[in-house]
N, C-alpha and C. Protein backbone atom coordinates (compact mmCIF):
# COMPACT_ATOMS: atom_id res chain seq x y z
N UNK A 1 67.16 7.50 -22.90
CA UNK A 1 66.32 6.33 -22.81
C UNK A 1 65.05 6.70 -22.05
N UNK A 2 63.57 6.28 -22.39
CA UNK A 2 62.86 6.54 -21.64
C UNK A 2 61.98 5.73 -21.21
N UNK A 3 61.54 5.70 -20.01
CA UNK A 3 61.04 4.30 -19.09
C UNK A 3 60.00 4.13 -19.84
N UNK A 4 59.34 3.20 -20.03
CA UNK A 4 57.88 2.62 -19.72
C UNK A 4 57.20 2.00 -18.85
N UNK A 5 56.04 2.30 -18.92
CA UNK A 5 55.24 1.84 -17.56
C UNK A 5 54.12 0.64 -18.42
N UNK A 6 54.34 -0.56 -17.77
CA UNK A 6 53.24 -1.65 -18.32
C UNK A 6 51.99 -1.52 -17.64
N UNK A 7 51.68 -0.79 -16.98
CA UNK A 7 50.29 -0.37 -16.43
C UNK A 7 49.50 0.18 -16.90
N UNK A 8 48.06 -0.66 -16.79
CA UNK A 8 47.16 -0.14 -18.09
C UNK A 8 46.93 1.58 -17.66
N UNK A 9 46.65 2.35 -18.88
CA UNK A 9 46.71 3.46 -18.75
C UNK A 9 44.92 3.92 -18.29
N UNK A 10 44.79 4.19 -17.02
CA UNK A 10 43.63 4.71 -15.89
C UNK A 10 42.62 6.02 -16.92
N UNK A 11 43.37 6.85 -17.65
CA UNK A 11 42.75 7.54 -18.16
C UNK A 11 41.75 7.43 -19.15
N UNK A 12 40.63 7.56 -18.95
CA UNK A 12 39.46 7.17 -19.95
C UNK A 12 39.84 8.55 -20.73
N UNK A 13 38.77 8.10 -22.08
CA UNK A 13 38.50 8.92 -23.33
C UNK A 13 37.27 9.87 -23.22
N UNK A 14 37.14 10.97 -23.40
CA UNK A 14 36.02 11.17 -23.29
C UNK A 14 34.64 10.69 -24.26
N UNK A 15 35.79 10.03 -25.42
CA UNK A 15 34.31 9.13 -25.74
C UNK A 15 33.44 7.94 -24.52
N UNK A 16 34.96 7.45 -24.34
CA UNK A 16 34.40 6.02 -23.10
C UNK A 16 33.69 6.49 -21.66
N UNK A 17 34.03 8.19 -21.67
CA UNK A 17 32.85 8.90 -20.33
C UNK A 17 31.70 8.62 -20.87
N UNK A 18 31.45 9.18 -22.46
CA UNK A 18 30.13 9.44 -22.86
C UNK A 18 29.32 7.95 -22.95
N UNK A 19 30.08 7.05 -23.27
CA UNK A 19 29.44 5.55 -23.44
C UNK A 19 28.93 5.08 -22.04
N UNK A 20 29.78 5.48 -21.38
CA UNK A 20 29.31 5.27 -19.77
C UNK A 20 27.53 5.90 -19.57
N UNK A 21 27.78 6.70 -19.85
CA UNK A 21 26.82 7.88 -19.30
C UNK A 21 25.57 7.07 -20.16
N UNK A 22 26.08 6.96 -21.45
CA UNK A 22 24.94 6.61 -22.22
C UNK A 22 24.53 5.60 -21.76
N UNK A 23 25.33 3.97 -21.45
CA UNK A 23 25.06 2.54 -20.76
C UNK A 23 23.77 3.47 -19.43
N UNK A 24 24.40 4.21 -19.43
CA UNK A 24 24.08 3.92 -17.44
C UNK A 24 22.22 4.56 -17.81
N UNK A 25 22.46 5.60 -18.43
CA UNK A 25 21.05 5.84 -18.92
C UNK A 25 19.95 5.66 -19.70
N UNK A 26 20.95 3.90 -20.47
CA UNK A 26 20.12 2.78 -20.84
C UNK A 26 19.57 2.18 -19.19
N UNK A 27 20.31 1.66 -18.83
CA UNK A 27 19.98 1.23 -17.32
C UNK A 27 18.36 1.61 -16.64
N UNK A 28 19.03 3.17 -16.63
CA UNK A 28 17.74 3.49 -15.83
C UNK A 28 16.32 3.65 -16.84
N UNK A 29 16.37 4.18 -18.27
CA UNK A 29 15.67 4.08 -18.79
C UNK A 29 14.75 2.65 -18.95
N UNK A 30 15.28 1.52 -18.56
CA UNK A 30 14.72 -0.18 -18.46
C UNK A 30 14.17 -0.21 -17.19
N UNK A 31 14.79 0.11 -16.11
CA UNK A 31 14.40 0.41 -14.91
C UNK A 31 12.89 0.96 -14.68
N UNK A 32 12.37 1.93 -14.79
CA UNK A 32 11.70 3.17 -15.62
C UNK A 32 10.39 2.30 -15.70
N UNK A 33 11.06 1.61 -17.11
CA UNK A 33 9.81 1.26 -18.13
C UNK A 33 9.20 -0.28 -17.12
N UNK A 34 10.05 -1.03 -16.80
CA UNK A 34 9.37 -2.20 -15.77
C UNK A 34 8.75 -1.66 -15.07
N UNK A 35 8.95 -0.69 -13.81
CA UNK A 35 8.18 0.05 -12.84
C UNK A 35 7.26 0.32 -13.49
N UNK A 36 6.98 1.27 -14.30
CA UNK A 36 5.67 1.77 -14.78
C UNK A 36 5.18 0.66 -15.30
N UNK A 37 5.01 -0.03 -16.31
CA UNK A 37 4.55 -1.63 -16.48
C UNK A 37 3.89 -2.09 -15.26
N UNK A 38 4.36 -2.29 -14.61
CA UNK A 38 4.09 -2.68 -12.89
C UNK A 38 2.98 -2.37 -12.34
N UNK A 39 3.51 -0.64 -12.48
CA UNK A 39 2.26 0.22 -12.02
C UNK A 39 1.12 0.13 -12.61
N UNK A 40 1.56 0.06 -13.97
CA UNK A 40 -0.19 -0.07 -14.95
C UNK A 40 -0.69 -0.94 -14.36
N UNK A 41 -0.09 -2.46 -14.48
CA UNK A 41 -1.02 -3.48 -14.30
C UNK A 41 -1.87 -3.26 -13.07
N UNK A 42 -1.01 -3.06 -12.17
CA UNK A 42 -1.56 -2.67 -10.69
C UNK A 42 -3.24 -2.10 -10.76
N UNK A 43 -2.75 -0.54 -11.30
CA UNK A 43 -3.68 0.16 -11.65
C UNK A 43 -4.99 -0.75 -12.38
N UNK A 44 -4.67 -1.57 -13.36
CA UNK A 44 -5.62 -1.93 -14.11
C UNK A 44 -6.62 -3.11 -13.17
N UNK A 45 -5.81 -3.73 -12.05
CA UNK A 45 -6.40 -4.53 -11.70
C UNK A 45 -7.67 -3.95 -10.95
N UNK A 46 -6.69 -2.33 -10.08
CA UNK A 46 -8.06 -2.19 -9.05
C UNK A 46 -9.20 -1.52 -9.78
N UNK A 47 -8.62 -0.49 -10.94
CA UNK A 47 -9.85 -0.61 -12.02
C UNK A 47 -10.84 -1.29 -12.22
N UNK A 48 -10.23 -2.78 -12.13
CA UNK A 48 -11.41 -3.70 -12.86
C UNK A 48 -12.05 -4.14 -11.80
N UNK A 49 -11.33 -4.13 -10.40
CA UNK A 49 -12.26 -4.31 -9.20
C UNK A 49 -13.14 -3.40 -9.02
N UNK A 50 -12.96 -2.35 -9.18
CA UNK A 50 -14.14 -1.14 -8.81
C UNK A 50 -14.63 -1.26 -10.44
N UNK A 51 -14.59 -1.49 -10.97
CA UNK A 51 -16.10 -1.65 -12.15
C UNK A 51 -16.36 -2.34 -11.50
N UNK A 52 -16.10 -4.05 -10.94
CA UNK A 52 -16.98 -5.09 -10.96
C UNK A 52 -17.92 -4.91 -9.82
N UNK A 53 -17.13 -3.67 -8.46
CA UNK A 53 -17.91 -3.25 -7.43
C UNK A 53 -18.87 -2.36 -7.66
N UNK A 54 -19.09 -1.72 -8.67
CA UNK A 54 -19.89 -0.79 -9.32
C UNK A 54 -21.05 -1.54 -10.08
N UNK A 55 -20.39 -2.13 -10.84
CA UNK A 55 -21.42 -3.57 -11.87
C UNK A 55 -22.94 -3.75 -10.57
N UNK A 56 -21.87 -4.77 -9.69
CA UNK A 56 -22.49 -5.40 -8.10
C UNK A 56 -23.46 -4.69 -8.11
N UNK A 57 -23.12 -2.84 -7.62
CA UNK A 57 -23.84 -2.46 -6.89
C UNK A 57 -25.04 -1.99 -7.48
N UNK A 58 -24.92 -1.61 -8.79
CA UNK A 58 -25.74 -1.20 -9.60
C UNK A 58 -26.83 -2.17 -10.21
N UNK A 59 -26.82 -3.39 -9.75
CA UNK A 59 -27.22 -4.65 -10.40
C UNK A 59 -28.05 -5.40 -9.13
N UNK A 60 -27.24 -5.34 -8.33
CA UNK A 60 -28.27 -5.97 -6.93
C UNK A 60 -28.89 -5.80 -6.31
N UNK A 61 -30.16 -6.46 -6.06
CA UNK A 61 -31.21 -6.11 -4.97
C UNK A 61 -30.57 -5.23 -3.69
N UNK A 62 -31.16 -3.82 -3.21
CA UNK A 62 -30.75 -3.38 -1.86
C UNK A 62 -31.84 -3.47 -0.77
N UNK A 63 -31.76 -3.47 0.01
CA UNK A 63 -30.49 -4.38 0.81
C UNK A 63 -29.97 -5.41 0.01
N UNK A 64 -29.15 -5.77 0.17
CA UNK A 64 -28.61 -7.22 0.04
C UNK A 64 -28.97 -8.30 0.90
N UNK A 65 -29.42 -9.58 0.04
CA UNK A 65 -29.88 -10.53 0.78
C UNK A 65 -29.36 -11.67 1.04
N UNK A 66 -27.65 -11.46 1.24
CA UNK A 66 -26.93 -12.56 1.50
C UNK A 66 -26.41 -12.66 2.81
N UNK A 67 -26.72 -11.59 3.48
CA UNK A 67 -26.91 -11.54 4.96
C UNK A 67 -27.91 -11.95 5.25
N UNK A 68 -28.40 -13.83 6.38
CA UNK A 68 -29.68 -13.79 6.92
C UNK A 68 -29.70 -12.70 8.03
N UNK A 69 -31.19 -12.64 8.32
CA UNK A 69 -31.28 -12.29 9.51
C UNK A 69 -32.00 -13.37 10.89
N UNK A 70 -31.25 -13.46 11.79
CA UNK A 70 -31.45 -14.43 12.69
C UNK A 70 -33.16 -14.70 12.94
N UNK A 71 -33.11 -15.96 13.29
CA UNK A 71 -34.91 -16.45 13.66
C UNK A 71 -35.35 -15.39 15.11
N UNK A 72 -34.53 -15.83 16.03
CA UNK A 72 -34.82 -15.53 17.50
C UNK A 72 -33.27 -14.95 17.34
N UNK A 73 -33.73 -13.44 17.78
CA UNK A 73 -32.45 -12.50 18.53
C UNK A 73 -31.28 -13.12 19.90
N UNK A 74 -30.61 -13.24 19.33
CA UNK A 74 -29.73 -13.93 20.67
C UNK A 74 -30.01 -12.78 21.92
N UNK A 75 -30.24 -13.86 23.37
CA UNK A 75 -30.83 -12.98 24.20
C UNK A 75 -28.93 -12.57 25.06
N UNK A 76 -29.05 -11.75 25.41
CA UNK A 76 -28.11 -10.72 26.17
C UNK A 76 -28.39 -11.32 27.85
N UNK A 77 -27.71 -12.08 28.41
CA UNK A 77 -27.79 -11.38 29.83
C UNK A 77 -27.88 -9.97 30.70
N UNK A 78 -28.86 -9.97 31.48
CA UNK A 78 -28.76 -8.63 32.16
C UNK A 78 -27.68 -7.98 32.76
N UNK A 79 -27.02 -6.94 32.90
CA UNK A 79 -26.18 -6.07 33.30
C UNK A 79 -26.10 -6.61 35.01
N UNK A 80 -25.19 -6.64 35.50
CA UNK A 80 -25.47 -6.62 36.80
C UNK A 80 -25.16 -5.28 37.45
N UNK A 81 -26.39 -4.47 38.47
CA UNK A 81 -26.55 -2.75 38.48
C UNK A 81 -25.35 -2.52 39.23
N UNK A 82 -24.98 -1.80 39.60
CA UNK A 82 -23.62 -1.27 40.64
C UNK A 82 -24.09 -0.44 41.77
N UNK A 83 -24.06 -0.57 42.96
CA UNK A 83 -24.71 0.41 43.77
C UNK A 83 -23.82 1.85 43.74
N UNK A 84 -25.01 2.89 43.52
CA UNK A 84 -24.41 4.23 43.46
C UNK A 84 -23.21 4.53 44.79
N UNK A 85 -22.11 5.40 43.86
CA UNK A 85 -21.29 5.32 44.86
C UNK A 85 -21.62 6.79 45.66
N UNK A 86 -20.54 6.84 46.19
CA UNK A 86 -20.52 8.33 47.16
C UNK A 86 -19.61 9.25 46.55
N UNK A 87 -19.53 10.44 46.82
CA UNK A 87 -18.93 11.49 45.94
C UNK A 87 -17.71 11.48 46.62
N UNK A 88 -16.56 11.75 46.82
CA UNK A 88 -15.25 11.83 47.99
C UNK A 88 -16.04 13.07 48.44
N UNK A 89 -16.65 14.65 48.20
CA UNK A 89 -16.84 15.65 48.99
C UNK A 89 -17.60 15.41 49.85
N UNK A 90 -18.54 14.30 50.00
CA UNK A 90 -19.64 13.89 50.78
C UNK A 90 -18.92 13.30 52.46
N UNK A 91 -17.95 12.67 52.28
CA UNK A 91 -16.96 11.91 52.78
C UNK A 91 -16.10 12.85 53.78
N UNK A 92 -15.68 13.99 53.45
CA UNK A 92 -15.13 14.89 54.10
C UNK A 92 -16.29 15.63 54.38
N UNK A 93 -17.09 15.81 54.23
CA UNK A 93 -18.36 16.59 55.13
C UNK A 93 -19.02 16.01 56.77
N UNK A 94 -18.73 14.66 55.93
CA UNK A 94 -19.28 13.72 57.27
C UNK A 94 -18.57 13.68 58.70
């Protein structure tokens, strides 16, 4: 008489390795393709910022005149002077 075991049998096929392998490197292959997608757009955006900074620069009066320049210079208070100090060697001489 010989036993049986009702436990599903653990051993894969090596077809069902290869399906694995294949799933899993669908996976990353999707993975992959979003990232780079990603990246393009990225890329494309700062592209189109540096044309439009290029466009700008190539196109506008220089200087640029969307900076005023003030009527009257804001005045600065004077420094208040510091009286010169003494050297420490002066100090031990004395």
């Amino acid at each position: 008489m010989t036993a049986t075991n009702d436990a599903p049998d653990t051993r894969t096929t090596a077809e069902e390795r290869w399906q694995h392998i294949e799933d899993r490197l669908a996976a990353i292959e999707r993975r992959v393709r979003e990232h780079s997608t990603a990246a393009l757009a990225t890329l494309d955006t700062c592209l189109a910022r540096l044309d439009a900074l290029r466009h700008d620069l190539a196109h506008r009066p220089w200087p640029p005149h969307a900076i005023p320049t003030p009527a009257d210079p804001p005045t600065v208070p004077p420094q208040p002077t510091r009286a010169p100090t003494e050297s420490p060697a002066a100090h031990a001489r004395g």
